[in-house]
Protein backbone atom coordinates (compact mmCIF):
# COMPACT_ATOMS: atom_id res chain seq x y z
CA UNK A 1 -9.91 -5.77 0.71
CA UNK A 2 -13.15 -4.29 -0.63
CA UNK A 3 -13.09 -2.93 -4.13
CA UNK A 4 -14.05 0.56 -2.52
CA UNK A 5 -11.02 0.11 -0.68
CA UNK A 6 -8.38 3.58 -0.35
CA UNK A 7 -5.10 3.59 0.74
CA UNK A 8 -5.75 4.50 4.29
CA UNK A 9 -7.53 0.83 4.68
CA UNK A 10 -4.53 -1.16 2.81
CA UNK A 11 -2.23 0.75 4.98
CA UNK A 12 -4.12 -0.32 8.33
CA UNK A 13 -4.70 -3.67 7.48
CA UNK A 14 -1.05 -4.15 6.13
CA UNK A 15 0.03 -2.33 9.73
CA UNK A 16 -2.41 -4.57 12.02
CA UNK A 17 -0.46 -7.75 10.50
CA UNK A 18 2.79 -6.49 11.48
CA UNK A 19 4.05 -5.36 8.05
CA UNK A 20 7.49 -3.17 8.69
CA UNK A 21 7.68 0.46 6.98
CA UNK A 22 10.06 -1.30 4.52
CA UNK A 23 7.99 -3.90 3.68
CA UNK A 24 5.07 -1.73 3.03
CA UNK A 25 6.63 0.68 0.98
CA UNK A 26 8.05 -2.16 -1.46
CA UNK A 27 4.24 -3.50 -1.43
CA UNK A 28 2.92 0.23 -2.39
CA UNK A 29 5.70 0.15 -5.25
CA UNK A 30 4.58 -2.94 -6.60
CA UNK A 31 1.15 -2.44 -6.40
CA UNK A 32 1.54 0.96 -8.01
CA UNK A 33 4.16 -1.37 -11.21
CA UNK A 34 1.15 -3.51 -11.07
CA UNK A 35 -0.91 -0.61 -12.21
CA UNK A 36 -3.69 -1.02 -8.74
CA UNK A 37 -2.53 1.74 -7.27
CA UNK A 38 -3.36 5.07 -8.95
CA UNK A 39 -1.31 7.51 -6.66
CA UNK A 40 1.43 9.30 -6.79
CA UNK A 41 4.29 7.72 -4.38
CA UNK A 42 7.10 10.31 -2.62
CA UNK A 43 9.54 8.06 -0.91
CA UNK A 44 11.60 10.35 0.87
């Protein structure tokens, strides 16, 4: 991913490899632990 990358482009490129919805949330969680990911995340 480019570094001007936003989450809209991780989210399509994680989606167009298949990735389920659980799958992507626990990579969102982890890249937000990892401190990448400045958002807020609402897992309802």
């Amino acid at each position: 991913m480019p570094s001007n990358a936003n989450l809209n482009d991780l989210v399509r490129a994680l989606n167009s490899i298949g990735v389920t919805p659980y799958d992507l949330i626990s990579i969102l969680q982890a890249l937000k632990e990892a401190g990448s990911l400045q958002a807020a995340l609402e897992i309802i």
